[in-house]
Structure formats: structure tokens, C-alpha cells
N, C-alpha and C. Protein backbone atom coordinates (compact mmCIF):
# COMPACT_ATOMS: atom_id res chain seq x y z
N UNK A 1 44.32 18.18 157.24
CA UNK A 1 44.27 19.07 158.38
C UNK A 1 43.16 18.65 159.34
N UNK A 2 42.21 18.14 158.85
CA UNK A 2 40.89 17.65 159.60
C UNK A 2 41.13 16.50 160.92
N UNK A 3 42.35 15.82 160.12
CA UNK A 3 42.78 14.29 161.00
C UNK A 3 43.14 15.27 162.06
N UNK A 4 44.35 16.11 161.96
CA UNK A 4 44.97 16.97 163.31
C UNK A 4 44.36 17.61 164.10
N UNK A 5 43.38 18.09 163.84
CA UNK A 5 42.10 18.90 164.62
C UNK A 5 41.18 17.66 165.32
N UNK A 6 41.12 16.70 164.59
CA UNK A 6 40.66 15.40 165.35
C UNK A 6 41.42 15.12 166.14
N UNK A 7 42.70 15.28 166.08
CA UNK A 7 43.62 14.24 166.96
C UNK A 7 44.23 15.03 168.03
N UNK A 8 43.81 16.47 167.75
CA UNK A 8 44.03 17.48 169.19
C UNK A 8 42.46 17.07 169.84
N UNK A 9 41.30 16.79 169.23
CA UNK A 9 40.59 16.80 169.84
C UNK A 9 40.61 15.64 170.97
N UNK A 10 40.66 14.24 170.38
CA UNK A 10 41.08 13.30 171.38
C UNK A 10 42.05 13.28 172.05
N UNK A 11 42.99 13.93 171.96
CA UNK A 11 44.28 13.57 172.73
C UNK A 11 43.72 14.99 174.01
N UNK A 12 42.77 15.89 173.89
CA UNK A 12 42.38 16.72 174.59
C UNK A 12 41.30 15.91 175.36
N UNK A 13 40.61 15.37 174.76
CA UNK A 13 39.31 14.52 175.60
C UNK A 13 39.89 13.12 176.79
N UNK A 14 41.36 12.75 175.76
CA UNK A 14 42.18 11.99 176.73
C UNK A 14 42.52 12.05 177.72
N UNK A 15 43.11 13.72 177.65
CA UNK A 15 43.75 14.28 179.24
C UNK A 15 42.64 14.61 180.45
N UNK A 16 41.07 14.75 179.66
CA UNK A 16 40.28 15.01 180.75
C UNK A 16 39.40 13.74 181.14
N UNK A 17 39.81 12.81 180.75
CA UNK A 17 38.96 11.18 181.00
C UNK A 17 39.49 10.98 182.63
N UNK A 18 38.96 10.38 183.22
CA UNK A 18 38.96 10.07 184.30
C UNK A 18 39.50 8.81 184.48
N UNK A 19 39.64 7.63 185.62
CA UNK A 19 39.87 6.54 185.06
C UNK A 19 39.25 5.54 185.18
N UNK A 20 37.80 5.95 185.89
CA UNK A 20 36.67 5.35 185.51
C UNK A 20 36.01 5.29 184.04
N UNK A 21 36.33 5.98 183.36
CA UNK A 21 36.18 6.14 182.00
C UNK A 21 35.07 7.16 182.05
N UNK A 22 35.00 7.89 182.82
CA UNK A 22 33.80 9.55 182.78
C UNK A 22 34.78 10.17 182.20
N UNK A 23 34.20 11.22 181.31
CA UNK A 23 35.16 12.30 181.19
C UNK A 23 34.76 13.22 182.31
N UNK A 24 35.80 14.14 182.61
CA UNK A 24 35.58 15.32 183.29
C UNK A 24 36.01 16.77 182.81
N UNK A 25 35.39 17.41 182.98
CA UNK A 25 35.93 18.92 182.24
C UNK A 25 36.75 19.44 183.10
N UNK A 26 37.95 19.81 183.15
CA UNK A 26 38.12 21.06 183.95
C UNK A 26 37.35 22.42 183.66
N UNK A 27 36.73 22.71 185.54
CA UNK A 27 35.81 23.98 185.44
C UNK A 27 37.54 25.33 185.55
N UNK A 28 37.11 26.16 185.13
CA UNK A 28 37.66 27.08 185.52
C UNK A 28 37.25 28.64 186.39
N UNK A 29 37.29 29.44 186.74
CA UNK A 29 36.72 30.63 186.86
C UNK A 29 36.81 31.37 186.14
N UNK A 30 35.83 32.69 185.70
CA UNK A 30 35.70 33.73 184.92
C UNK A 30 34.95 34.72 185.64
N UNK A 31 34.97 35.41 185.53
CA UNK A 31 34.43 37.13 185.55
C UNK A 31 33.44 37.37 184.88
N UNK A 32 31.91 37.15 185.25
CA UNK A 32 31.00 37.77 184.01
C UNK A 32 30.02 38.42 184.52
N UNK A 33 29.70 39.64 184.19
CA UNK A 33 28.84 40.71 184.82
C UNK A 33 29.27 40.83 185.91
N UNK A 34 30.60 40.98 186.70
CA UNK A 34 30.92 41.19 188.22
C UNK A 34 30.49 39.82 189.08
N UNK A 35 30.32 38.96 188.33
CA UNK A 35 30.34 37.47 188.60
C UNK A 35 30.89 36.49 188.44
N UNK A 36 31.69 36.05 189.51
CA UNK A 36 32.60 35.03 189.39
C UNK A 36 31.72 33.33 188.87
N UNK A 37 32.01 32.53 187.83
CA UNK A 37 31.09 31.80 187.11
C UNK A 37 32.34 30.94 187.14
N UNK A 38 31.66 29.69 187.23
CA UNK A 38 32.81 28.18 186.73
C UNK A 38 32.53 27.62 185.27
N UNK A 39 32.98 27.60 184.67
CA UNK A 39 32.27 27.06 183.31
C UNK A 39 33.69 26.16 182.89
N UNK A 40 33.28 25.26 182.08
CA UNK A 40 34.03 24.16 181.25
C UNK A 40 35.27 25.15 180.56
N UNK A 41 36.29 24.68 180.61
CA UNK A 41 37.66 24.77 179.74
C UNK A 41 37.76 24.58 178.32
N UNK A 42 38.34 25.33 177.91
CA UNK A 42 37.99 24.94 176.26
C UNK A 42 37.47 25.97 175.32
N UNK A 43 37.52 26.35 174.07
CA UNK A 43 37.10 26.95 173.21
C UNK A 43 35.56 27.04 172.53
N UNK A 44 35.08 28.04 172.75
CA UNK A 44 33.88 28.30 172.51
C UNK A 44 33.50 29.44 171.23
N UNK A 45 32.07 28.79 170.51
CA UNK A 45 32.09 29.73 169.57
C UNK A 45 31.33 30.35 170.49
N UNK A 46 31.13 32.08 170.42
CA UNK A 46 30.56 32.82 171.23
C UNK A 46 29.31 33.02 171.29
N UNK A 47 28.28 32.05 170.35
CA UNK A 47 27.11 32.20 170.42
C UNK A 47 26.58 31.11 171.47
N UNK A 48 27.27 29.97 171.35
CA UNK A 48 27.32 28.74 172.60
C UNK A 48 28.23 29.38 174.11
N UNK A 49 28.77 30.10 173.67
CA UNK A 49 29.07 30.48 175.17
C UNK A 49 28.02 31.47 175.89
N UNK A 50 28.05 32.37 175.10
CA UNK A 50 26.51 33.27 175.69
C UNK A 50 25.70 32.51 176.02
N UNK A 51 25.16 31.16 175.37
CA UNK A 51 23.89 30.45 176.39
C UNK A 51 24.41 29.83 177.44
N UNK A 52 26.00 29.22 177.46
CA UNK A 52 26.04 28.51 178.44
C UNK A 52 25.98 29.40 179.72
N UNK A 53 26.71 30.94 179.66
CA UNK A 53 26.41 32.00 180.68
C UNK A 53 24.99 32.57 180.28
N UNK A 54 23.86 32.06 180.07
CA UNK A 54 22.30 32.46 180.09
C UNK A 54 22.80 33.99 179.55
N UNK A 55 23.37 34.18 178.83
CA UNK A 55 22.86 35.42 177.88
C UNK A 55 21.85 35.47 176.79
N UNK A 56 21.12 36.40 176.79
CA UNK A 56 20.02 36.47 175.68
C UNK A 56 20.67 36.85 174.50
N UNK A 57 20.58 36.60 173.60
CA UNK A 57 20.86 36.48 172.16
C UNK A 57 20.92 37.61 171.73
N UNK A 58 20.17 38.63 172.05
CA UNK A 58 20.08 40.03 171.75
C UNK A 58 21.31 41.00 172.33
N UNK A 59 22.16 40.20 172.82
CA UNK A 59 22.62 41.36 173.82
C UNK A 59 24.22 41.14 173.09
N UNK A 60 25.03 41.68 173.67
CA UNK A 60 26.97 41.61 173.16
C UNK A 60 27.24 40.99 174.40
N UNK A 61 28.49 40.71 174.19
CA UNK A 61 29.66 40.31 174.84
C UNK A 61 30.60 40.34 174.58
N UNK A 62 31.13 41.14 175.78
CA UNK A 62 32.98 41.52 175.50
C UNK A 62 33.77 41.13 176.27
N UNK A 63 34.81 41.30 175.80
CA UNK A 63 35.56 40.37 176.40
C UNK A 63 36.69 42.07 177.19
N UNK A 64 37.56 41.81 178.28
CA UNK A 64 38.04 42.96 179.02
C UNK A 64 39.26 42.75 179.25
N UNK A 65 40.30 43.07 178.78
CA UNK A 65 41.82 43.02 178.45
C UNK A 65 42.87 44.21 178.62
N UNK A 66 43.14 43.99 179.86
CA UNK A 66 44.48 45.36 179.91
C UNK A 66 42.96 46.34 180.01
N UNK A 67 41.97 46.70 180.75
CA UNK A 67 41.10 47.89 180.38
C UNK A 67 40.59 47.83 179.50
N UNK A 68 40.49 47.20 178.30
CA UNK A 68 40.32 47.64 177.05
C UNK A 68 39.00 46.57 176.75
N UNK A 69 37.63 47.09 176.13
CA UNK A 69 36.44 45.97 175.75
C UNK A 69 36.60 45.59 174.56
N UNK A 70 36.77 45.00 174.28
CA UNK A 70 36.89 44.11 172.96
C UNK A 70 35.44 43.09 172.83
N UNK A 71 34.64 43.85 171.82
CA UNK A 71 33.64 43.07 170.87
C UNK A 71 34.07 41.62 170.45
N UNK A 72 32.94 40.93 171.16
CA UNK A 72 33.20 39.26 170.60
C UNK A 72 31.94 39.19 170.05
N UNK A 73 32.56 39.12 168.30
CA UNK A 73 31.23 38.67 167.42
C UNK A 73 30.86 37.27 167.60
N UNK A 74 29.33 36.77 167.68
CA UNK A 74 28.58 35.89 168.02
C UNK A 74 29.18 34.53 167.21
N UNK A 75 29.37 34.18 166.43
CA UNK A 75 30.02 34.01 165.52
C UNK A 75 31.69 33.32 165.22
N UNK A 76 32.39 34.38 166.43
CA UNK A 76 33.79 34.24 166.42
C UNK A 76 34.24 33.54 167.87
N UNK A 77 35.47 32.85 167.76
CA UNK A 77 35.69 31.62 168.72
C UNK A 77 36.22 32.61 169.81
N UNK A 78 36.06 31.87 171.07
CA UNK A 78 37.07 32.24 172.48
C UNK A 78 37.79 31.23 173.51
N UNK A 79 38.46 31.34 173.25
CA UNK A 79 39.13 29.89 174.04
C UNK A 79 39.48 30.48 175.61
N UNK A 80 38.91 29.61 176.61
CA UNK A 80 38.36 30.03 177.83
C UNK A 80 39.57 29.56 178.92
N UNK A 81 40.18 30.12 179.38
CA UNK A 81 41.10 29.20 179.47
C UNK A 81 41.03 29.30 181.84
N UNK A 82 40.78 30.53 182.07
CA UNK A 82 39.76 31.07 183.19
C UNK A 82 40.71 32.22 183.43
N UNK A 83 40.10 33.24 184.28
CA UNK A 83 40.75 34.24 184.78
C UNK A 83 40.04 35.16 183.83
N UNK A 84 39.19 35.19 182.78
CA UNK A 84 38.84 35.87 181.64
C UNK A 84 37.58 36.69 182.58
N UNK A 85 37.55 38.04 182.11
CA UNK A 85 36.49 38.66 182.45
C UNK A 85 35.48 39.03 181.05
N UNK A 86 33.86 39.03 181.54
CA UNK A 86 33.32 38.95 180.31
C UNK A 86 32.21 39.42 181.09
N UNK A 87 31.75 40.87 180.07
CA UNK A 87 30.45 41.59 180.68
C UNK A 87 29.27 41.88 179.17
N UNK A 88 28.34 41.60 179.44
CA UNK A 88 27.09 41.63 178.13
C UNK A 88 26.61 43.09 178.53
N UNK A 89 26.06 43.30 177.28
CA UNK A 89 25.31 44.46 177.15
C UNK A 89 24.51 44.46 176.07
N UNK A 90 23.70 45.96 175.94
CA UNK A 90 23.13 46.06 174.14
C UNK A 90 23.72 46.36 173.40
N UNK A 91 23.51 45.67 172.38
CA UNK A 91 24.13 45.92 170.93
C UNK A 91 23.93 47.65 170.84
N UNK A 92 25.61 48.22 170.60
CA UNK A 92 25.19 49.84 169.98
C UNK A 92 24.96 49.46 168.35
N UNK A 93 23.85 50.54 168.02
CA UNK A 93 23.66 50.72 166.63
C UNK A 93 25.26 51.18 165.69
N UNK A 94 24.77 50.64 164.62
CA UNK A 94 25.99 50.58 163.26
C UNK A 94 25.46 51.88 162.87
N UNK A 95 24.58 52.85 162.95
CA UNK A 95 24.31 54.29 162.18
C UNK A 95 24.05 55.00 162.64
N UNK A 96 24.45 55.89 161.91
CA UNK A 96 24.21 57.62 162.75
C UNK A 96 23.62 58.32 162.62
């Protein structure tokens, strides 16, 4: 399974090579804090995406779907694809 995850990975790094031999990312747009942001294409674990949008470590990020906030644990992947809206906040407490 490892080879196939390799071989999406290059055949993904393929399509964004240039033909100077740079790669290039496609940027996309996103929505974050009422801020339109360009960031790289591609799947992110959400603790590397929070720094790449300068979020502090302390804080959440959700992700905003149909109305609805959906908790993205730090932890768990998001594949960015653009058009995504994404607003941080503080962590609510787990107790009552």
C-alpha cells in the first residue's frame, strides 16, 4: 500500500512540475477568519495547516459546511482543495 501512496504522490508532484523542472503548487483560495488567503493545494494535517495560516497552537479550527462548524482535530487530515472556509477560535472546555 505504501508503493501506491508513493506513486499518487509522484504522479501528483508530476502534474505540478513545470517544464523548467521547478515544481509549482497550485495556490488556491480559502476563507479564513473572513479572509480570503491563497495557500498550496493539497492535503494537510491540521496542525501544519494552522501554521501555514499563522494560527497559534492554542486555538481550534473549523472547518464551515452547509452552515454547519465542524471541529478539525489538530491531528486529523484536510484536503484543501479551495473555496473552503475556515475560522479559529478557543478551544471550549471538555467539563462542566
Amino acid at each position: 500500500m505504501d508503493t501506491q501512496v508513493e506513486q499518487l504522490k509522484h504522479e501528483n508532484d508530476d502534474a505540478t512540475a513545470n517544464t523548467h523542472g521547478h515544481e509549482h503548487h497550485k495556490l488556491v483560495e480559502i476563507s479564513f477568519d473572513g479572509v480570503v488567503k491563497q495557500i498550496e493545494k493539497g492535503t494537510y494535517v491540521v496542525s501544519d495547516l494552522k501554521a501555514t495560516l499563522g494560527v497559534a497552537a492554542d486555538l481550534e479550527l473549523d472547518q464551515v459546511e452547509d452552515g454547519e462548524f465542524k471541529a478539525l482535530p489538530d491531528d486529523s487530515d484536510i484536503k484543501i482543495k479551495g473555496g473552503e472556509v475556515l475560522v479559529s477560535h478557543v478551544r471550549r472546555g471538555g467539563s462542566s
